[in-house]
N, C-alpha and C. Protein backbone atom coordinates (compact mmCIF):
# COMPACT_ATOMS: atom_id res chain seq x y z
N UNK A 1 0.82 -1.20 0.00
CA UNK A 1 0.00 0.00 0.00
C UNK A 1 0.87 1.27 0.00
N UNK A 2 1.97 1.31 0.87
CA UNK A 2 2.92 2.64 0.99
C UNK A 2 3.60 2.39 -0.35
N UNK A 3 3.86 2.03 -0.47
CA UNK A 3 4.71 1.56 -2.40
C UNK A 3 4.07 2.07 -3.17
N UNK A 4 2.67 1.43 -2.92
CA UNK A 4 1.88 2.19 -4.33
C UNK A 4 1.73 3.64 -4.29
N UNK A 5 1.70 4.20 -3.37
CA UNK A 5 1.40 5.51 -2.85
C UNK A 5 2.67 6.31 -3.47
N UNK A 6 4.12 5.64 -2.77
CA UNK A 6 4.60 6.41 -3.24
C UNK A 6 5.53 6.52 -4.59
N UNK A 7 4.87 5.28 -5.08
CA UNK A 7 4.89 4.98 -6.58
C UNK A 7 4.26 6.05 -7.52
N UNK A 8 3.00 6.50 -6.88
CA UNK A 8 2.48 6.93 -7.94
C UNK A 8 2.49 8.64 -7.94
N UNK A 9 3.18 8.95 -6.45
CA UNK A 9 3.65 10.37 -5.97
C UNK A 9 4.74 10.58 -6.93
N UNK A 10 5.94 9.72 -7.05
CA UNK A 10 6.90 9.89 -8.08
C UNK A 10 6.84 9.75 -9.31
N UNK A 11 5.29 9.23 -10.06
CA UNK A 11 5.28 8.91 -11.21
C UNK A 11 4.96 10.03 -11.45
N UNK A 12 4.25 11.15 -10.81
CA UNK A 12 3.06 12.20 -11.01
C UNK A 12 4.48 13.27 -11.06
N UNK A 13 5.46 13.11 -10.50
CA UNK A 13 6.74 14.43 -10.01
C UNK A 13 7.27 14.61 -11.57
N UNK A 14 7.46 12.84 -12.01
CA UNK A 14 8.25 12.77 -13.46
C UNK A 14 7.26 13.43 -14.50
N UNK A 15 6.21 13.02 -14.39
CA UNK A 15 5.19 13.25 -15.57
C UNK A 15 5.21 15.57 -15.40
N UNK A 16 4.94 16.15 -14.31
CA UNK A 16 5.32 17.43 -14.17
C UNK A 16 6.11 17.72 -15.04
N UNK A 17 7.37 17.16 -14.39
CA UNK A 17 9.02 17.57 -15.07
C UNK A 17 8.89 17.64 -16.71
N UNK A 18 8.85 16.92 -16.88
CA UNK A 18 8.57 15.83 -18.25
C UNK A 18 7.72 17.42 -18.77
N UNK A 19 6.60 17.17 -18.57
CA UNK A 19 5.26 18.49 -19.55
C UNK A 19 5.71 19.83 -19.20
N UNK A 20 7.29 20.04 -18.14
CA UNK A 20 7.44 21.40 -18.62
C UNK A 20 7.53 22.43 -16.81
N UNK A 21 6.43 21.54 -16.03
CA UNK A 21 6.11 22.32 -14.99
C UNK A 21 6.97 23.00 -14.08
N UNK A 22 8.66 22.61 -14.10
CA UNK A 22 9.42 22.85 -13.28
C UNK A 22 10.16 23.88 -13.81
N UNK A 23 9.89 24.07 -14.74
CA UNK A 23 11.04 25.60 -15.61
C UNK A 23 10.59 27.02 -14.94
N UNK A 24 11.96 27.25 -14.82
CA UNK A 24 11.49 28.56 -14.62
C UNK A 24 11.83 29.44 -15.78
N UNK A 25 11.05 30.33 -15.96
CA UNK A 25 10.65 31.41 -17.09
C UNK A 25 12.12 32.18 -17.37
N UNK A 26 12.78 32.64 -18.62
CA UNK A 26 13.70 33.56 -18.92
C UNK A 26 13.34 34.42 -19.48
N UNK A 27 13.47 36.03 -19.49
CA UNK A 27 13.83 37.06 -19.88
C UNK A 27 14.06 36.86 -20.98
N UNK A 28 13.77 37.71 -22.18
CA UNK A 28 14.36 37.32 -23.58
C UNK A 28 15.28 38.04 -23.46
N UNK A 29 14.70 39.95 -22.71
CA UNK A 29 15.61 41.01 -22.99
C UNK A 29 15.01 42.30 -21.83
N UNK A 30 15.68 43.00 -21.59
CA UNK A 30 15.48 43.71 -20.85
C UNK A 30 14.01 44.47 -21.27
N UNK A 31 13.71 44.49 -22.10
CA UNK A 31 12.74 45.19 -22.92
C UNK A 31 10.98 44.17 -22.56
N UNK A 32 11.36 43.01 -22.45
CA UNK A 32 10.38 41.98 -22.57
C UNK A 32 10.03 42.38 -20.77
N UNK A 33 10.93 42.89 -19.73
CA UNK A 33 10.98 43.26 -18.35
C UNK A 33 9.76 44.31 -18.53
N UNK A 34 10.26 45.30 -19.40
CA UNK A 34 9.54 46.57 -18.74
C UNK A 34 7.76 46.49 -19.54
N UNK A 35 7.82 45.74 -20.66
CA UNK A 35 6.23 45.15 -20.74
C UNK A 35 5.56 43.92 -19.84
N UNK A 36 6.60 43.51 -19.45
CA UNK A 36 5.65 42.61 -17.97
C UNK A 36 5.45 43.35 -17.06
N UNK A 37 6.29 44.57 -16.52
CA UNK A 37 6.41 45.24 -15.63
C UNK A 37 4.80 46.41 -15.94
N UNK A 38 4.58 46.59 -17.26
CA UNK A 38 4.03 47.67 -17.43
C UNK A 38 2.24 47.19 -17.46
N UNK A 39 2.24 45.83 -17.87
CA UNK A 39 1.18 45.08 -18.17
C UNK A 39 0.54 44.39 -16.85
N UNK A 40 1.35 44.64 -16.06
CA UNK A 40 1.38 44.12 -13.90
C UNK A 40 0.57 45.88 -13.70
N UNK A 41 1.29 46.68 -13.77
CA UNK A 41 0.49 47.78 -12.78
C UNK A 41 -0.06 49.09 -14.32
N UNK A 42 -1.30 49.12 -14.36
CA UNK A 42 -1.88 50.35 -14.94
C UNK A 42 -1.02 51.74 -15.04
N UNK A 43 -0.50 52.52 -15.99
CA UNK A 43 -0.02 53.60 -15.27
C UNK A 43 1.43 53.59 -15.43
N UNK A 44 1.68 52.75 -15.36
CA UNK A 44 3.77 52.48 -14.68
C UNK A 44 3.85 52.25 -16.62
N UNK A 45 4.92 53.49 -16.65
CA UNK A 45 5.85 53.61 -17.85
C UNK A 45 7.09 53.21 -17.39
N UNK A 46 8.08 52.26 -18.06
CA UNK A 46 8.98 51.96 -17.95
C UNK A 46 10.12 52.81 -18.52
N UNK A 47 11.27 53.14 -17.87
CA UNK A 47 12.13 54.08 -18.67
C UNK A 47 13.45 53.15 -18.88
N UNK A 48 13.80 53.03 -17.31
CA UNK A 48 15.36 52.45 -17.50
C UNK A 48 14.90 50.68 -16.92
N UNK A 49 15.91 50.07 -17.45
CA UNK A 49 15.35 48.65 -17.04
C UNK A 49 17.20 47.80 -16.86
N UNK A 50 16.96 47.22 -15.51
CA UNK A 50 18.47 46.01 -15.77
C UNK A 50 18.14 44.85 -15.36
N UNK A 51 18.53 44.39 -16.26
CA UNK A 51 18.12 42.54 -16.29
C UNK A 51 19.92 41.92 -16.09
N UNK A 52 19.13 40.94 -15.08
CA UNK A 52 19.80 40.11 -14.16
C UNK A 52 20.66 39.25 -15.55
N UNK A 53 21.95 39.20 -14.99
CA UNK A 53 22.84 38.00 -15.80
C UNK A 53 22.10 36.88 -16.23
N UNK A 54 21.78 36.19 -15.38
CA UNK A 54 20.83 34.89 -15.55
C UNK A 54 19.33 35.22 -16.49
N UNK A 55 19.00 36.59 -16.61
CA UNK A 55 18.05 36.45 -17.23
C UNK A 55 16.62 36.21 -16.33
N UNK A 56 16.57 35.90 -15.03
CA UNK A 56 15.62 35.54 -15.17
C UNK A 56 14.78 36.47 -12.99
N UNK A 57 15.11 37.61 -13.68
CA UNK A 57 14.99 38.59 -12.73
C UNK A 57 15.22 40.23 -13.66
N UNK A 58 14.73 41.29 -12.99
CA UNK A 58 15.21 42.38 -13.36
C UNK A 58 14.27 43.46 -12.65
N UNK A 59 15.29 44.81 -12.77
CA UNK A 59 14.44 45.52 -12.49
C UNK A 59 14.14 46.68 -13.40
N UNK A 60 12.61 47.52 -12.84
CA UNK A 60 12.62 47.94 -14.11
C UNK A 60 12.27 50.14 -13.46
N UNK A 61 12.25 50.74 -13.98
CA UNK A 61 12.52 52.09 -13.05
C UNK A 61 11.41 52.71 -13.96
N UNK A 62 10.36 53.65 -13.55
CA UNK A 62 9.53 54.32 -14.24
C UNK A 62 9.46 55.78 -14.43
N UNK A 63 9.59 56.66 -15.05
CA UNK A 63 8.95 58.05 -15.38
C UNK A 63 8.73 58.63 -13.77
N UNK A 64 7.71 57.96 -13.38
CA UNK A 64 7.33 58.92 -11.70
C UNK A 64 8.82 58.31 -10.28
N UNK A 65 9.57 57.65 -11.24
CA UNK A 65 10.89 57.30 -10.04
C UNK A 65 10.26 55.99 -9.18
N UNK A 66 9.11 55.30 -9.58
CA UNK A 66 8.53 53.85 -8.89
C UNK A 66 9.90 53.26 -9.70
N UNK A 67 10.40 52.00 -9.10
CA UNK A 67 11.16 50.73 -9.37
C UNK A 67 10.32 49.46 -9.27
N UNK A 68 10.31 48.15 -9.99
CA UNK A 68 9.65 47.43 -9.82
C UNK A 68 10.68 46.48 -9.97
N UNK A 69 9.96 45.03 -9.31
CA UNK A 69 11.29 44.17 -9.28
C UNK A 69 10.00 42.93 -10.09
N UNK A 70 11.07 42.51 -11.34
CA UNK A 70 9.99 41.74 -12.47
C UNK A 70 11.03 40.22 -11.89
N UNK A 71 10.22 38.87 -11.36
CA UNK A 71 10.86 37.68 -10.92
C UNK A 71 10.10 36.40 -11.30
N UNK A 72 10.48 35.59 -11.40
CA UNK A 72 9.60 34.62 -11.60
C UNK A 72 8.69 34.07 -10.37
N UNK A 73 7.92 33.53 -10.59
CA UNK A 73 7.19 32.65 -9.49
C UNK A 73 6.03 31.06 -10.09
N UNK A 74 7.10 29.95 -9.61
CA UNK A 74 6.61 29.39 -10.57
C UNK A 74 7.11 29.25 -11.80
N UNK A 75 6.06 28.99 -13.19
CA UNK A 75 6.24 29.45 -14.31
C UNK A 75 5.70 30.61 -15.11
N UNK A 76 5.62 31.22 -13.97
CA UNK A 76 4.88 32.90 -14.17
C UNK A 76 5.62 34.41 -13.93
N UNK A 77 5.90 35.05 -14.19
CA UNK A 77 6.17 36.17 -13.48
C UNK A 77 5.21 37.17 -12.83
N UNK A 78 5.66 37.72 -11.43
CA UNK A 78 5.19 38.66 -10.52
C UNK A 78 5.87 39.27 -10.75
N UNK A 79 5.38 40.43 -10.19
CA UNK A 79 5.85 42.34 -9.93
C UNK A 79 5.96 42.78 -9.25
N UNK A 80 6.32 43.43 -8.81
CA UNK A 80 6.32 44.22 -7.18
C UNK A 80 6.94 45.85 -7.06
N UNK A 81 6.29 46.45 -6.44
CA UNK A 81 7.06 47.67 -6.72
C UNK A 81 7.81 47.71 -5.15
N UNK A 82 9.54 48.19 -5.30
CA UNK A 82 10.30 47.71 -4.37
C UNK A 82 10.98 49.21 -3.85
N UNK A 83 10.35 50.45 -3.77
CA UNK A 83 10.75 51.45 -3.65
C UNK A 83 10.32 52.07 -2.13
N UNK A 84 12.08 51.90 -1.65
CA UNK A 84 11.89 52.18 0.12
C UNK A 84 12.58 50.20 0.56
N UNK A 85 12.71 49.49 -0.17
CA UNK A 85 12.76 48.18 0.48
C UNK A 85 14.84 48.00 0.86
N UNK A 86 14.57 47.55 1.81
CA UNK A 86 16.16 47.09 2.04
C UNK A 86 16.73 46.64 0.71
N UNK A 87 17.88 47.22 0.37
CA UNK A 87 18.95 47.20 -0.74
C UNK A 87 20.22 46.96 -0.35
N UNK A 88 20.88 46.26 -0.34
CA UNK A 88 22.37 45.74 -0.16
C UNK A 88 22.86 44.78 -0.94
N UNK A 89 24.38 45.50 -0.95
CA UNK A 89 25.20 44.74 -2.77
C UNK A 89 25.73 44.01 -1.62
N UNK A 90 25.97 42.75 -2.33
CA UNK A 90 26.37 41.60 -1.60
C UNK A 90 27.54 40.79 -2.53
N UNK A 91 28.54 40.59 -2.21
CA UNK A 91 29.36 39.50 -3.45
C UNK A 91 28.84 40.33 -4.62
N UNK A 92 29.24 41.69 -5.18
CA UNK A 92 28.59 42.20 -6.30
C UNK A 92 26.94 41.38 -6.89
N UNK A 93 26.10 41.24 -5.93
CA UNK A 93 25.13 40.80 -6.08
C UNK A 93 24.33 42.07 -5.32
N UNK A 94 22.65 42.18 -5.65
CA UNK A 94 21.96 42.97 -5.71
C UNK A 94 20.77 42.00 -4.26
N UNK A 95 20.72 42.03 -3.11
CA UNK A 95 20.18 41.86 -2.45
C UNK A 95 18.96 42.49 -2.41
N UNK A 96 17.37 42.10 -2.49
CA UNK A 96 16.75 43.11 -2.18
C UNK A 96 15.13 42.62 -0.89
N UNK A 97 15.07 43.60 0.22
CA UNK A 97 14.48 42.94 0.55
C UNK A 97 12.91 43.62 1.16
N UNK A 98 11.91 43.32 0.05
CA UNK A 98 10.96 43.99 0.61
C UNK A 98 9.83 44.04 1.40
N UNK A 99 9.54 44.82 2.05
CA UNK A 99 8.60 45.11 3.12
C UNK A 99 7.08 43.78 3.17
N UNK A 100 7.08 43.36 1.91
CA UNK A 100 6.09 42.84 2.12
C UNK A 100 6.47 41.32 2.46
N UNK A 101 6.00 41.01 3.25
CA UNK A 101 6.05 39.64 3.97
C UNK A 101 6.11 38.07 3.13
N UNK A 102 4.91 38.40 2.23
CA UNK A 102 5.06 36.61 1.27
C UNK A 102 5.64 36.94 0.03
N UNK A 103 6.69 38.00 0.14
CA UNK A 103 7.60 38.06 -0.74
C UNK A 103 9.04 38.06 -0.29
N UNK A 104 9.62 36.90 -0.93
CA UNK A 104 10.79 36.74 -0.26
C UNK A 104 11.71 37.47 -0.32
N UNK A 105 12.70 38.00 0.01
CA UNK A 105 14.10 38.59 -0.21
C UNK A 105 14.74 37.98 -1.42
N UNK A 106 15.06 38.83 -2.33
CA UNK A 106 15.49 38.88 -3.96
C UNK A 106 16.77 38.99 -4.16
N UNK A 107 18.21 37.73 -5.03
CA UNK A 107 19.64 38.36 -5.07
C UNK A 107 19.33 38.16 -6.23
N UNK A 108 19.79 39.58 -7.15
CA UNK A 108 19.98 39.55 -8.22
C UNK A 108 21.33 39.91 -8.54
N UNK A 109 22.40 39.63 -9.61
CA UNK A 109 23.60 39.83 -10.60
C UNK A 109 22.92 40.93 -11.47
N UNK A 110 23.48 41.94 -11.16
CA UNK A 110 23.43 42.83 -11.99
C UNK A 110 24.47 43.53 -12.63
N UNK A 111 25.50 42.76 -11.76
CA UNK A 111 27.15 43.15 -12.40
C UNK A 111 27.38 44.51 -11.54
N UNK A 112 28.17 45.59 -12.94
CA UNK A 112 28.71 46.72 -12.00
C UNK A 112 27.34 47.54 -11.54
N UNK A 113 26.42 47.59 -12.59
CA UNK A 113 24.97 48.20 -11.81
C UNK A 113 24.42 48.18 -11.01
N UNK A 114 24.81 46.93 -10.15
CA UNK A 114 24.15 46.91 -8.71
C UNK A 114 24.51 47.82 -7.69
N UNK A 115 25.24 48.60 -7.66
CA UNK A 115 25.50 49.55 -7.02
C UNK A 115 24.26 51.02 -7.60
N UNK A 116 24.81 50.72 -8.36
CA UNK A 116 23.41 52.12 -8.93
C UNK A 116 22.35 51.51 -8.34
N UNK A 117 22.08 50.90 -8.83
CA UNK A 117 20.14 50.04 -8.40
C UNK A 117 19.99 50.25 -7.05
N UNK A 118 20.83 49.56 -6.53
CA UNK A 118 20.82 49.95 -4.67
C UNK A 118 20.27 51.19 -4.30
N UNK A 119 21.44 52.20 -4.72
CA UNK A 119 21.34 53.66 -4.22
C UNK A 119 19.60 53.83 -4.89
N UNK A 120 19.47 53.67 -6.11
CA UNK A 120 18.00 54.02 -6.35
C UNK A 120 16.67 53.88 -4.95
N UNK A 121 17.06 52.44 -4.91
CA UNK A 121 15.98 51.96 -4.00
C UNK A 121 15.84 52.79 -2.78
């Protein structure tokens, strides 16, 4: 009975994997950021945008000085606007950590820009 159970828990994990469910989403281009970013909140024009080495994070800066942090979740991307949130470069990494609770603390590679981005926030 426990066999079958957890036979068919691992058959169900492979079959996920397998159709795709475990990927997480990439960035094509910094540009593809600031229309997720812009298509998440009404209003928010995107101006300046830096996308994460990996591609698969970025942030994106608007016209009224809002920052938004574009991440995956899942195989989806969320938004968040991260302006006022703890900022610290870490290992030239972009730490970010915001106020809101079921959002976790964010390291992004942003290279030498993470220092700019910081000071923004």
């Amino acid at each position: 009975m426990v066999w079958t159970s957890l036979f068919g828990i691992i058959t169900l994990v492979f079959l996920a994997r397998a159709l795709g469910f475990s990927k997480v989403p990439v960035l094509a281009d910094a540009d593809a950021a600031r229309r997720i970013a812009e298509d998440a909140m009404p209003g928010f024009r995107g101006t300046d945008m830096a996308l994460a080495v990996d591609r698969r994070s970025a942030l994106v800066a608007a016209r009224d000085g809002r920052v938004a942090l574009v991440r995956p979740h899942g195989d989806r991307w969320v938004v968040r606007l991260v302006n006022g949130a703890e900022a610290q470069v870490e290992a030239g990494k972009l730490r970010i950590a915001p106020s809101e609770w079921l959002f976790p603390p964010a390291v992004i590679d942003l290279g030498p820009a993470a220092t700019t981005w910081a000071r923004r926030l």
